[in-house]
C-alpha atoms as a PDB file:
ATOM      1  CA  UNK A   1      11.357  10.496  26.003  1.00  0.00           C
ATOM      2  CA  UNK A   2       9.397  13.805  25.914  1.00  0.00           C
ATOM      3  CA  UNK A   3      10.929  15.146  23.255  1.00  0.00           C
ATOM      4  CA  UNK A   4      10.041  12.131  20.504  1.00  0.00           C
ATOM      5  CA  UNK A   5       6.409  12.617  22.052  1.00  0.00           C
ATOM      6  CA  UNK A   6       4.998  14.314  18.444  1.00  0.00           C
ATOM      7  CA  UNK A   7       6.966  11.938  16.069  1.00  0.00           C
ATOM      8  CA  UNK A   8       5.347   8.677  14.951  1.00  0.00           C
ATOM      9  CA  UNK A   9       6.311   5.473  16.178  1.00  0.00           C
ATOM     10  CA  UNK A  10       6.297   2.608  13.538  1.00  0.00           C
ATOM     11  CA  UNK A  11       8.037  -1.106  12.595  1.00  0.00           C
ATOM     12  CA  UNK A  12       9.952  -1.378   9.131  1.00  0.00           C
ATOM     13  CA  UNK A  13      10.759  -5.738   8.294  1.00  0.00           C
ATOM     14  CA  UNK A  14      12.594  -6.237   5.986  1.00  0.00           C
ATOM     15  CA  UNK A  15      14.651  -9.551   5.807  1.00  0.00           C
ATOM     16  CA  UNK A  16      14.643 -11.876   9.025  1.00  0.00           C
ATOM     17  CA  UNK A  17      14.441  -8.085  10.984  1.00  0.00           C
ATOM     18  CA  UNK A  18      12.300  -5.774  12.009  1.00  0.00           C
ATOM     19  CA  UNK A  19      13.100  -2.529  13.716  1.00  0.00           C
ATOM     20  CA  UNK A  20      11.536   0.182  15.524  1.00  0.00           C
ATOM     21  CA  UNK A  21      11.302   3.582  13.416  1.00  0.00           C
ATOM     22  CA  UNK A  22      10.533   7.108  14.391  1.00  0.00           C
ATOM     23  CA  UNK A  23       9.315   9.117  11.664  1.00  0.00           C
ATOM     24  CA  UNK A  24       8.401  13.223  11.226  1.00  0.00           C
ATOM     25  CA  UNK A  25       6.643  15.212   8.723  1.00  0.00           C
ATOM     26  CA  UNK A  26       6.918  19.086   8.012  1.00  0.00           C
ATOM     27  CA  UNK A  27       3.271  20.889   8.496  1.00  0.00           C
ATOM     28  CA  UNK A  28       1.616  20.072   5.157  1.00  0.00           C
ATOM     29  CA  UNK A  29       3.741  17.076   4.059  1.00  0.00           C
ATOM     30  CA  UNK A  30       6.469  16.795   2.574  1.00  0.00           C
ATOM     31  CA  UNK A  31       8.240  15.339  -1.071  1.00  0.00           C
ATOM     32  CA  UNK A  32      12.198  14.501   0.328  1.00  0.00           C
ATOM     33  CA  UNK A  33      13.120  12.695   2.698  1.00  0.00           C
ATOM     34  CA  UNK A  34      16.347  11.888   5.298  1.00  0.00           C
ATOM     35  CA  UNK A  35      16.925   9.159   7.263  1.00  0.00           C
ATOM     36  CA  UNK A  36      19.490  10.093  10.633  1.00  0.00           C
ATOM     37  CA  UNK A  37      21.333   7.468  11.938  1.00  0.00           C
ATOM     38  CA  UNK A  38      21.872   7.628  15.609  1.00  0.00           C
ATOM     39  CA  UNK A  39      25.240   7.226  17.611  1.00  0.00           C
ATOM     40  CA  UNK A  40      26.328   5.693  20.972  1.00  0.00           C
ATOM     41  CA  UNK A  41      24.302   5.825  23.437  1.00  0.00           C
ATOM     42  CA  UNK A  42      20.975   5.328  21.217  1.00  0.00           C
ATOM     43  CA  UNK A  43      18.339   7.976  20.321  1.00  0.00           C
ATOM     44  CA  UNK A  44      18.584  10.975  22.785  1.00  0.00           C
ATOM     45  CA  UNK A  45      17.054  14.481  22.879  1.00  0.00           C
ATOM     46  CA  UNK A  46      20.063  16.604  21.285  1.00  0.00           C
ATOM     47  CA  UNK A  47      19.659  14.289  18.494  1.00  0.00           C
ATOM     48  CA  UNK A  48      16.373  14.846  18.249  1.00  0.00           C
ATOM     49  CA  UNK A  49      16.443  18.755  18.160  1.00  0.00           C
ATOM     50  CA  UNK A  50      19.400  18.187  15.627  1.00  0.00           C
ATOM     51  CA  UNK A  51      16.124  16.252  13.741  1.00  0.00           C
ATOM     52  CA  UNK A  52      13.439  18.353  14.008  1.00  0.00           C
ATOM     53  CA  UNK A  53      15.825  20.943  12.316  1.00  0.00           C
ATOM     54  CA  UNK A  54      15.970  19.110   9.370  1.00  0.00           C
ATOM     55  CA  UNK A  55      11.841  18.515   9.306  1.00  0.00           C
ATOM     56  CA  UNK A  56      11.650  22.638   9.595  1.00  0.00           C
ATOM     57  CA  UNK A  57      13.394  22.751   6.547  1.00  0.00           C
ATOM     58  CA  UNK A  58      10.717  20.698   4.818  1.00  0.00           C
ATOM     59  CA  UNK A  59      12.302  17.150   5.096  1.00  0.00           C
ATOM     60  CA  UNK A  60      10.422  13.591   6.187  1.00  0.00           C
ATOM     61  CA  UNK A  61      12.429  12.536   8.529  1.00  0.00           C
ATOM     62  CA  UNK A  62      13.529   9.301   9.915  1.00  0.00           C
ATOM     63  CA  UNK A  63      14.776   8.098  13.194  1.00  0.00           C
ATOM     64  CA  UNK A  64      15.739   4.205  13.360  1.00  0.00           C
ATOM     65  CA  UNK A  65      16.084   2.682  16.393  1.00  0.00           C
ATOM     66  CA  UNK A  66      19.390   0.786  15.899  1.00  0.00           C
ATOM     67  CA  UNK A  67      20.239   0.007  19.269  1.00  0.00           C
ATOM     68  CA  UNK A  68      20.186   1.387  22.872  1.00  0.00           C
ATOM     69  CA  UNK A  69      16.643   3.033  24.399  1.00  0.00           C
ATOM     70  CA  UNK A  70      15.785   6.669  23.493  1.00  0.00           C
ATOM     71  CA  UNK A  71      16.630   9.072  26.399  1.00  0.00           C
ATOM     72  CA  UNK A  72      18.497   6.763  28.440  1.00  0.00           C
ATOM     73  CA  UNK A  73      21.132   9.292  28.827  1.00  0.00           C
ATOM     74  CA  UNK A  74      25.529   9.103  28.323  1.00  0.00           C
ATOM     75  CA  UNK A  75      26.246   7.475  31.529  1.00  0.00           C
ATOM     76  CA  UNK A  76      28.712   5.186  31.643  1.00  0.00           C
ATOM     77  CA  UNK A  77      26.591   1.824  32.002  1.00  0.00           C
ATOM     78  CA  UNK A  78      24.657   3.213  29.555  1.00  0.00           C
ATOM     79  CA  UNK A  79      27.283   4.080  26.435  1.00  0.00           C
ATOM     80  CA  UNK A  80      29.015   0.347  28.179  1.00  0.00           C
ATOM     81  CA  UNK A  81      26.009  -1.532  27.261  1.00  0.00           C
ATOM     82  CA  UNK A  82      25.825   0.189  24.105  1.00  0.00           C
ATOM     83  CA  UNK A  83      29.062  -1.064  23.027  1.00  0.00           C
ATOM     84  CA  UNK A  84      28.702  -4.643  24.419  1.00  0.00           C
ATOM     85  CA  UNK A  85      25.707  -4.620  22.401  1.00  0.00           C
ATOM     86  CA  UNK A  86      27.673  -3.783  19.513  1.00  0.00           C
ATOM     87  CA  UNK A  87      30.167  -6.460  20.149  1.00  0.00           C
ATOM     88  CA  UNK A  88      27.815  -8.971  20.720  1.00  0.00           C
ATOM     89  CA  UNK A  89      25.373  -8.419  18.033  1.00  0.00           C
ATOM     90  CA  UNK A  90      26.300 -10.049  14.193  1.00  0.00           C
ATOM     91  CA  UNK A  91      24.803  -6.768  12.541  1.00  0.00           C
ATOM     92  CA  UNK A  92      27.814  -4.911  13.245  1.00  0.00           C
ATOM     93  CA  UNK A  93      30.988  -4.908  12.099  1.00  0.00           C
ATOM     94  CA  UNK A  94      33.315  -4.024  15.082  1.00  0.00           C
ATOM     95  CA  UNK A  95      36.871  -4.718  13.749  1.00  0.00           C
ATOM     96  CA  UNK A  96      36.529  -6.682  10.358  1.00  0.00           C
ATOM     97  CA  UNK A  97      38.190  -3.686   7.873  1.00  0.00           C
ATOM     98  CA  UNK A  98      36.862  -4.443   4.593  1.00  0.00           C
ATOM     99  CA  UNK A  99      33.431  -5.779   5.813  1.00  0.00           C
ATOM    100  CA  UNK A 100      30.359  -4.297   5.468  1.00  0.00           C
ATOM    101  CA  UNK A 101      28.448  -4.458   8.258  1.00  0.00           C
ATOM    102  CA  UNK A 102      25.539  -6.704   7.871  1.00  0.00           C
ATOM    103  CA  UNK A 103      22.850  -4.348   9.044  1.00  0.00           C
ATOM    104  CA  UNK A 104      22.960  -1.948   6.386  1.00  0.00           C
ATOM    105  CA  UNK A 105      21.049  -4.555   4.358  1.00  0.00           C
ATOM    106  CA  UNK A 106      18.073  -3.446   6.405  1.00  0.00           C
ATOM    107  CA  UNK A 107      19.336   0.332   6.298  1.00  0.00           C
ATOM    108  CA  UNK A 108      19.348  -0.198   2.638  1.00  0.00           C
ATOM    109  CA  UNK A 109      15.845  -1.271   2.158  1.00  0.00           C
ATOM    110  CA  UNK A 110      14.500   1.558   4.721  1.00  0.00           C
ATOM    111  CA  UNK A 111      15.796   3.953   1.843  1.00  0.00           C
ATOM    112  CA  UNK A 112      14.418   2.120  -0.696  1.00  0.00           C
ATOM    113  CA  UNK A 113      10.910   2.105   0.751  1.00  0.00           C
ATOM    114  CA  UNK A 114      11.006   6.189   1.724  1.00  0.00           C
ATOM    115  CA  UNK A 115      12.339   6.321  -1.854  1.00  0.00           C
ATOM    116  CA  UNK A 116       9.593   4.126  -3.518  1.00  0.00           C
ATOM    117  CA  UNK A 117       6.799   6.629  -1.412  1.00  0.00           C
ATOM    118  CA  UNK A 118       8.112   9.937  -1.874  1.00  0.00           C
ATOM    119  CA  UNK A 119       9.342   9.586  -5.402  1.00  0.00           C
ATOM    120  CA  UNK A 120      12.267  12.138  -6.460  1.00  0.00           C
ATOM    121  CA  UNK A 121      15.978  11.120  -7.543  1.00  0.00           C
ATOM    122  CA  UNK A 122      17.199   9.498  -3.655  1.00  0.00           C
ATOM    123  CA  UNK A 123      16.781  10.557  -0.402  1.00  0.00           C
ATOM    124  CA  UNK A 124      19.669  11.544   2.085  1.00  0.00           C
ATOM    125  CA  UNK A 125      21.270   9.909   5.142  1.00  0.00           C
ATOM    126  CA  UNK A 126      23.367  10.836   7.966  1.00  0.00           C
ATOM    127  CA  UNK A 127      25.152   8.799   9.592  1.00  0.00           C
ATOM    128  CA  UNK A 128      27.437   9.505  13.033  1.00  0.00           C
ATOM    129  CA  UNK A 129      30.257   7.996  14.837  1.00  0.00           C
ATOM    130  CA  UNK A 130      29.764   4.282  14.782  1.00  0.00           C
ATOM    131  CA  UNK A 131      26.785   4.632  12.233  1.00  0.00           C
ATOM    132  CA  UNK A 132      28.868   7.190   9.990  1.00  0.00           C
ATOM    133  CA  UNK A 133      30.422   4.915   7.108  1.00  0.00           C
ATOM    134  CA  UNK A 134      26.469   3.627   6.873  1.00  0.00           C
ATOM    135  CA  UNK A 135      25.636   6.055   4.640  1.00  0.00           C
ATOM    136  CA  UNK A 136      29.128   4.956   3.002  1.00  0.00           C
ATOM    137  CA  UNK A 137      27.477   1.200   2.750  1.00  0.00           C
ATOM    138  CA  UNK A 138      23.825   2.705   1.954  1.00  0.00           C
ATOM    139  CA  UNK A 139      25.305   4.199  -1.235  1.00  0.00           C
ATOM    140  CA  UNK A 140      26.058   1.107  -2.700  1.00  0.00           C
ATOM    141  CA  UNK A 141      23.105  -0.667  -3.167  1.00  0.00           C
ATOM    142  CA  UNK A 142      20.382   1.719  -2.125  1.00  0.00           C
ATOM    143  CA  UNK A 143      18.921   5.502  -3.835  1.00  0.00           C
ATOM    144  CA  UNK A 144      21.208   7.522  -1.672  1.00  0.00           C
ATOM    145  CA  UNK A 145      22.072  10.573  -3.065  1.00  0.00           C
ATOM    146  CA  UNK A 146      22.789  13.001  -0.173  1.00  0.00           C
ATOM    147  CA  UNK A 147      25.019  11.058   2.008  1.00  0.00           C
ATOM    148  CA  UNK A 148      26.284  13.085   4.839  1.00  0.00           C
ATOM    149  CA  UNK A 149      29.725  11.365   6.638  1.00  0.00           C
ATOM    150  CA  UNK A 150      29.900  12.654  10.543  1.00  0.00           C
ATOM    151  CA  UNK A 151      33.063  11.180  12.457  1.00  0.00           C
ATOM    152  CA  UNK A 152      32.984   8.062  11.262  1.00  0.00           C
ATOM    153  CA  UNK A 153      34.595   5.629  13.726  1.00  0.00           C
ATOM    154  CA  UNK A 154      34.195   1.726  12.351  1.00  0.00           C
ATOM    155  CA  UNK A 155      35.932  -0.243  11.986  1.00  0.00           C
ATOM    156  CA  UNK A 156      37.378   0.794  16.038  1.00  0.00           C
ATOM    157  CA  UNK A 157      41.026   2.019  15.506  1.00  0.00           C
ATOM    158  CA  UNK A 158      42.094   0.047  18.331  1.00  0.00           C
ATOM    159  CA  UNK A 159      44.289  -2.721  18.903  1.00  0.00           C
ATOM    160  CA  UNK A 160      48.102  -3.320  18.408  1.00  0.00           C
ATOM    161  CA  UNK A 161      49.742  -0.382  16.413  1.00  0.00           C
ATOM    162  CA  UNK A 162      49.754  -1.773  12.973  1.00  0.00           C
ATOM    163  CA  UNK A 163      46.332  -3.009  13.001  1.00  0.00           C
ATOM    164  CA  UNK A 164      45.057   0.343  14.529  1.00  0.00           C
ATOM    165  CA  UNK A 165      46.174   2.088  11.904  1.00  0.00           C
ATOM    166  CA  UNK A 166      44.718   0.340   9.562  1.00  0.00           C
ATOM    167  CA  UNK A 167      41.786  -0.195  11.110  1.00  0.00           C
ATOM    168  CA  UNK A 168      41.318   3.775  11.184  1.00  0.00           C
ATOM    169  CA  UNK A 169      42.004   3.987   7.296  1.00  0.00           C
ATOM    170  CA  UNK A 170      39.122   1.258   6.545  1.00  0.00           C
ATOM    171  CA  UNK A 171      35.769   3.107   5.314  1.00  0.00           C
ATOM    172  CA  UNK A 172      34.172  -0.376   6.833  1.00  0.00           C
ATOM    173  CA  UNK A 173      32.692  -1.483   3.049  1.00  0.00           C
ATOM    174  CA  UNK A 174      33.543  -4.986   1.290  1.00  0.00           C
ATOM    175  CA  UNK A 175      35.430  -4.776  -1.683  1.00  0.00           C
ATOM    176  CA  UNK A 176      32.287  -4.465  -3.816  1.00  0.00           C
ATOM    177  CA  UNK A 177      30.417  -2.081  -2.061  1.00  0.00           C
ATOM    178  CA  UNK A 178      33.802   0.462  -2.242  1.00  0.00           C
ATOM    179  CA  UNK A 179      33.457  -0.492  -5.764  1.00  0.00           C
ATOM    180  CA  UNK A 180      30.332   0.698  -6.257  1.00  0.00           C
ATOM    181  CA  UNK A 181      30.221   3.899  -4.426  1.00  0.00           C
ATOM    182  CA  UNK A 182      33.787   4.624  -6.459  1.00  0.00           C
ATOM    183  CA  UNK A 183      32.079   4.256  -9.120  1.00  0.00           C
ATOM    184  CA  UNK A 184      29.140   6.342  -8.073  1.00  0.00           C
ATOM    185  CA  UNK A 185      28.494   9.908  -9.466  1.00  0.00           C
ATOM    186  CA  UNK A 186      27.095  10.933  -6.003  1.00  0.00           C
ATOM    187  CA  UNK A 187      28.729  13.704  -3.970  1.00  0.00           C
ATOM    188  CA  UNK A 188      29.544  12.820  -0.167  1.00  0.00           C
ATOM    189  CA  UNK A 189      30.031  15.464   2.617  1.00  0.00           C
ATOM    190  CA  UNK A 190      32.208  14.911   5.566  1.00  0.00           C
ATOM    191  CA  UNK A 191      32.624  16.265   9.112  1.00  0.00           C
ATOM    192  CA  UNK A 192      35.153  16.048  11.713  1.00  0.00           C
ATOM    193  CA  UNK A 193      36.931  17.284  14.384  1.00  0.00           C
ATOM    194  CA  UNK A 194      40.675  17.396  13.344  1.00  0.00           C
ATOM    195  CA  UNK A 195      41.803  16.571  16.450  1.00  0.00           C
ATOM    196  CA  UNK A 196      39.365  13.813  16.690  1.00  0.00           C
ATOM    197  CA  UNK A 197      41.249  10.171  17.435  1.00  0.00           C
ATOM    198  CA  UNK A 198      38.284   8.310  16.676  1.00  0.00           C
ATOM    199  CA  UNK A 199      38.097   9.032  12.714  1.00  0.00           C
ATOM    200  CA  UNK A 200      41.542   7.482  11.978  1.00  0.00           C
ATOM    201  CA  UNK A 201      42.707   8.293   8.870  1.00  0.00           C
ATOM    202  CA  UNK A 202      39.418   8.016   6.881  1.00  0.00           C
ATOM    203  CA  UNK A 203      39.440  11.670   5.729  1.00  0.00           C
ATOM    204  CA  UNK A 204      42.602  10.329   3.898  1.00  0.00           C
ATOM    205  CA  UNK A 205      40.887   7.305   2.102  1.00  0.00           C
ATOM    206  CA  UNK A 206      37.832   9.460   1.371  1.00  0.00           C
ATOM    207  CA  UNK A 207      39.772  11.847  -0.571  1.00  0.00           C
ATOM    208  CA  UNK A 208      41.976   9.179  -2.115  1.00  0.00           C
ATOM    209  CA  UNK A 209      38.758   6.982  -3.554  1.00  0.00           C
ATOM    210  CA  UNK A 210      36.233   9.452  -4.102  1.00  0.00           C
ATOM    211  CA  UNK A 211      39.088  12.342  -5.423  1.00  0.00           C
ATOM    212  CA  UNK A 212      36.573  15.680  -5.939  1.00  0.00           C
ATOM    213  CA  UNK A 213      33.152  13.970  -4.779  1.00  0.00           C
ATOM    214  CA  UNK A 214      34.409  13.740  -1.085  1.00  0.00           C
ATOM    215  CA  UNK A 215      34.198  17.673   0.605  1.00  0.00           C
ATOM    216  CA  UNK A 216      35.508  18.147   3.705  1.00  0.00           C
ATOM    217  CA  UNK A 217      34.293  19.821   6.440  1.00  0.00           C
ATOM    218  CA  UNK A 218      37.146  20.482   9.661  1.00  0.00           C
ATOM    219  CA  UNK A 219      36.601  21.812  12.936  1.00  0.00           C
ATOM    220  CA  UNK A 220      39.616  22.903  15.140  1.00  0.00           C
ATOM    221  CA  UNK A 221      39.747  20.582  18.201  1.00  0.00           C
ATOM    222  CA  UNK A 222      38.877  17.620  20.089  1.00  0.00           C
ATOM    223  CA  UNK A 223      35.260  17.594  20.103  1.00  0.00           C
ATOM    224  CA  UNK A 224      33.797  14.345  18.299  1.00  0.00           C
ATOM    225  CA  UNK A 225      30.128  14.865  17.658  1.00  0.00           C
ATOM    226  CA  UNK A 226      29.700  17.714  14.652  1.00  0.00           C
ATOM    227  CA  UNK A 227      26.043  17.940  14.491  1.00  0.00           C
ATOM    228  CA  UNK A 228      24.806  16.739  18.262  1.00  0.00           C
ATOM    229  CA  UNK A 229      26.801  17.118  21.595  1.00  0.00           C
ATOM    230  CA  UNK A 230      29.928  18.988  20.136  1.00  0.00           C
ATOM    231  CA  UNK A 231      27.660  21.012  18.009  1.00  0.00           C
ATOM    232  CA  UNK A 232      29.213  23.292  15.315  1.00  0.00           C
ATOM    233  CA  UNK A 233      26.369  25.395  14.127  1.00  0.00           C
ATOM    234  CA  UNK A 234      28.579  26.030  10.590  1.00  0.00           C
ATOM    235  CA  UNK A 235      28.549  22.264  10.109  1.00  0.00           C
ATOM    236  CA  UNK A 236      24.318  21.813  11.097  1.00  0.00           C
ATOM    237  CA  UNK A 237      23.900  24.728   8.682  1.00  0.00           C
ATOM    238  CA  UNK A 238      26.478  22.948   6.090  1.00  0.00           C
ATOM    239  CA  UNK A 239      24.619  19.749   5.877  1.00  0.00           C
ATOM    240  CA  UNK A 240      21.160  21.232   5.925  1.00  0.00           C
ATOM    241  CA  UNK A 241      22.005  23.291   2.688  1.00  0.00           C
ATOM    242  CA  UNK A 242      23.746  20.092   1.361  1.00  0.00           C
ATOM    243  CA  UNK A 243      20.614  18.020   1.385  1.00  0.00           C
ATOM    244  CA  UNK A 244      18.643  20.779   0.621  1.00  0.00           C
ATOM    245  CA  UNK A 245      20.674  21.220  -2.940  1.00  0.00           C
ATOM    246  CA  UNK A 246      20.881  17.542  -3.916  1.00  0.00           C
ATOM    247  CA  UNK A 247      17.169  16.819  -2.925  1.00  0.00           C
ATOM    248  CA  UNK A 248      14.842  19.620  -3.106  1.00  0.00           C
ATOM    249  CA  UNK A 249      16.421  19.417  -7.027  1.00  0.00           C
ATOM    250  CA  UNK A 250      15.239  15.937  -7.520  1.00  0.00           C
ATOM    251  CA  UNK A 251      11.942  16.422  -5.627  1.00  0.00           C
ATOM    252  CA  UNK A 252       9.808  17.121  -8.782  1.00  0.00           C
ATOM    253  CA  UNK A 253       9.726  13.614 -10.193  1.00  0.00           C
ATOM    254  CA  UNK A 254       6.657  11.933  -9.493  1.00  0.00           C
ATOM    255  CA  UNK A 255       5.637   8.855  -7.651  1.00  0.00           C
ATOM    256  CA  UNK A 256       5.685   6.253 -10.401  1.00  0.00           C
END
């Protein structure tokens, strides 16, 4: 895919996995950094400008390769093998409310190790759709302290009534990881489409268990993807200042 042709391509292990990672620097380096988590159908090129965005504005950024192959495009065999993947695989949690899924131990240590080279109070993550609630998870046992929510949609609100609806209210953590990020002093932004089936009732059970931490961002509509295909430029520009406030104000510790 052309447009990942000037990022870096490297591996990150950690555990019994290892994972392909794209990774950009701003001109001259740079002292914060975000990690973007991609949505279904994988890495693709309006994610990538959405990206490089964040890199102008002096962030390391990085691109994990969590599934699906970059450009392959939102045809429908493509997003279908996507989600088979997802249903397939053990590192997601598809339906399980109250589960965290079991990738975001890898996720986890990715932050750690951007954290443990750049220095600084955290680093930020995005997360969308099926990856939003992973910077949710991420929070929990990982320096995360610019986590940006963007439709979250796990675990799938789908299924008989009752269990859809609760399965749209569940922020997809175990009991103790919604401890800890309760109990967390960190700030979380949040972006939706009202209209947008996909999110559930999350919005609700943000504001209920984070009370002031959790702000809001609402778009009129059915759109579903904020920051890439539906773009709202008020939301890009809403996120980029967030991370810009809670990291560029940490920046100035140094490596220890």
């Amino acid at each position: 895919m052309k447009e990942l042709d000037d990022w870096s391509l490297t591996t990150f292990s950690a555990g019994d996995e290892t994972r392909e990672v794209y990774r950009k620097d701003p001109p001259g380096g740079g002292r914060t950094g975000v990690i973007v988590l991609h949505e279904i159908p994988g890495i693709q090129p309006v994610l990538v400008d959405f990206a490089n965005e964040l890199v102008d504005h002096g962030h390391i950024v990085l691109l994990p390769r969590l599934f699906g192959t970059p450009g392959a495009g939102y045809s429908l065999p493509n997003v279908a093998g996507d989600l088979w993947q997802f249903c397939v695989r053990r590192e997601f949690a598809i339906l399980a409310r109250g589960r965290t899924s079991p990738v975001a131990g890898w996720l986890r240590a990715l932050a750690r190790d951007l954290h443990e080279e750049l220095g600084g109070e955290g680093v930020g993550v995005i997360g969308m759709c099926f990856t939003g609630g992973f910077a949710l998870a991420m929070m929990a046992d990982a320096p995360v302290i610019a986590p940006v929510v963007a439709e979250p949609s796990l675990p799938a609100a789908v299924g008989l009534p009752r269990g859809a609806r609760l399965r749209g209210a569940d922020l997809g953590l175990s009991p103790d990881d919604l401890r800890a990020v309760k109990s967390s002093s960190t700030q979380v932004l949040g972006l939706r489409y009202r209209c947008d089936p996909a999110v559930g009732s999350r919005w609700e059970t943000l504001e209920r268990e984070l009370g002031g931490r959790f702000f809001a961002v609402d778009f009129d509509g059915k759109g579903h993807s904020v920051l890439t295909r539906d773009r709202q430029q008020a939301g890009v520009d809403r996120v980029i200042a967030f991370l810009d406030e809670k990291l560029l104000a940490g920046a100035s510790r140094p490596v220890e």
